[in-house]
Protein backbone atom coordinates (compact mmCIF):
# COMPACT_ATOMS: atom_id res chain seq x y z
CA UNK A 1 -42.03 4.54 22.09
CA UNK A 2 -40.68 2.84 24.88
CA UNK A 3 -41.75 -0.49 25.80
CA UNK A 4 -42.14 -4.30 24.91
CA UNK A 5 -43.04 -5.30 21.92
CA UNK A 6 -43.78 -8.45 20.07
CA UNK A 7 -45.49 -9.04 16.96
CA UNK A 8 -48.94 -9.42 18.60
CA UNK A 9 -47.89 -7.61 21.75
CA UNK A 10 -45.67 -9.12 24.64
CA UNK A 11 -45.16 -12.82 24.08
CA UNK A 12 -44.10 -15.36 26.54
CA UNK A 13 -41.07 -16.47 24.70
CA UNK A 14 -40.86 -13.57 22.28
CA UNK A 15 -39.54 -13.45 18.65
CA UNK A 16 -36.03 -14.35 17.93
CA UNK A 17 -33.77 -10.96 16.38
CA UNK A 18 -34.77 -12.25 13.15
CA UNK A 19 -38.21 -11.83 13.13
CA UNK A 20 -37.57 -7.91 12.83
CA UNK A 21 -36.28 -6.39 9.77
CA UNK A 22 -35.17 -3.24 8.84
CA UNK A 23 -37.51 -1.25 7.16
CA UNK A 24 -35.59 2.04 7.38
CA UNK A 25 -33.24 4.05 9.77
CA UNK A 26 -34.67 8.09 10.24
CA UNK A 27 -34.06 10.34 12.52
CA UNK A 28 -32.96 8.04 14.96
CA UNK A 29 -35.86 5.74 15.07
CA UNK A 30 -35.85 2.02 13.69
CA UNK A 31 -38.66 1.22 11.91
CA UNK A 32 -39.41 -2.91 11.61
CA UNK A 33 -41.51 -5.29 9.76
CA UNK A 34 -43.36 -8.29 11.04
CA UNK A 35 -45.90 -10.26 9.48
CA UNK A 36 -48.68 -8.53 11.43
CA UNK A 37 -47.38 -5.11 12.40
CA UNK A 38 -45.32 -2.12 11.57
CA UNK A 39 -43.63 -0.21 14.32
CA UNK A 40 -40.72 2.10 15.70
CA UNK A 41 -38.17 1.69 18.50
CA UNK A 42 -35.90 4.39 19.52
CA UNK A 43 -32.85 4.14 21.65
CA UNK A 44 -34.13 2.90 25.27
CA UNK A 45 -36.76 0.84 24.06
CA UNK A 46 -36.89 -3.25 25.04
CA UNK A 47 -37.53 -5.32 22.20
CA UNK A 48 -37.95 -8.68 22.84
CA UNK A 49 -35.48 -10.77 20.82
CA UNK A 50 -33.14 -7.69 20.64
CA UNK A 51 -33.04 -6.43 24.27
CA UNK A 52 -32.67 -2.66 25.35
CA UNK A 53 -31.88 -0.59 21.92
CA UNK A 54 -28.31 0.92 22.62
CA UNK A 55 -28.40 2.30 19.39
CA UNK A 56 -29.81 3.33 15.93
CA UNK A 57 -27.20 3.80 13.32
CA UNK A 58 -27.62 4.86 9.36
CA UNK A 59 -24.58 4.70 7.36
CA UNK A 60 -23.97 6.66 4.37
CA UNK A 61 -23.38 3.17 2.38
CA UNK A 62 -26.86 2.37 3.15
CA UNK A 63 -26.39 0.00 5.74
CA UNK A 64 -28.24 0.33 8.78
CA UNK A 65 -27.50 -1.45 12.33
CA UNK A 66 -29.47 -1.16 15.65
CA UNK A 67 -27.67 -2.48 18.02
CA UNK A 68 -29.49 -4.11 20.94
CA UNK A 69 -28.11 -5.57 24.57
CA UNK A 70 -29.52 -9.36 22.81
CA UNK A 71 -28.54 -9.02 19.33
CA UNK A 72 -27.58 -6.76 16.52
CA UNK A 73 -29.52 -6.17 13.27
CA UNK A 74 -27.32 -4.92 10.19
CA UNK A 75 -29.05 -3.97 6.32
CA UNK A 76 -26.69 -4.61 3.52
């Protein structure tokens, strides 16, 4: 999916990195949690809070980043 997304749609001032975590890493896709939603970004997408999506990394320790042009998210 490419596109903005907020947790009720585009937002004005947008959700801070935080506000989306990590559900799981497949295939190259991000899956995220917010209080109201469940949704996917894939490398291109804009995310507000997190920018562009420069990439969507799962690591065989089960950590997962997606790295964004705003901020990086990282599972432990």
């Amino acid at each position: 999916m490419r596109g903005t997304y907020g947790a009720n749609g585009p937002e004005a001032d947008g959700p801070q990195a935080d506000a989306y975590p990590i559900v799981c890493i497949f295939d190259g896709e991000a899956f995220f949690v917010t209080p109201n939603n469940l949704f996917r970004a894939t490398v291109g997408a804009v995310v507000l809070g997190l920018g562009t999506i420069t990439s969507v990394e799962a690591f065989p320790n089960g950590g997962d980043t997606v790295a964004g042009t705003e901020a990086v998210l990282r599972t432990r």
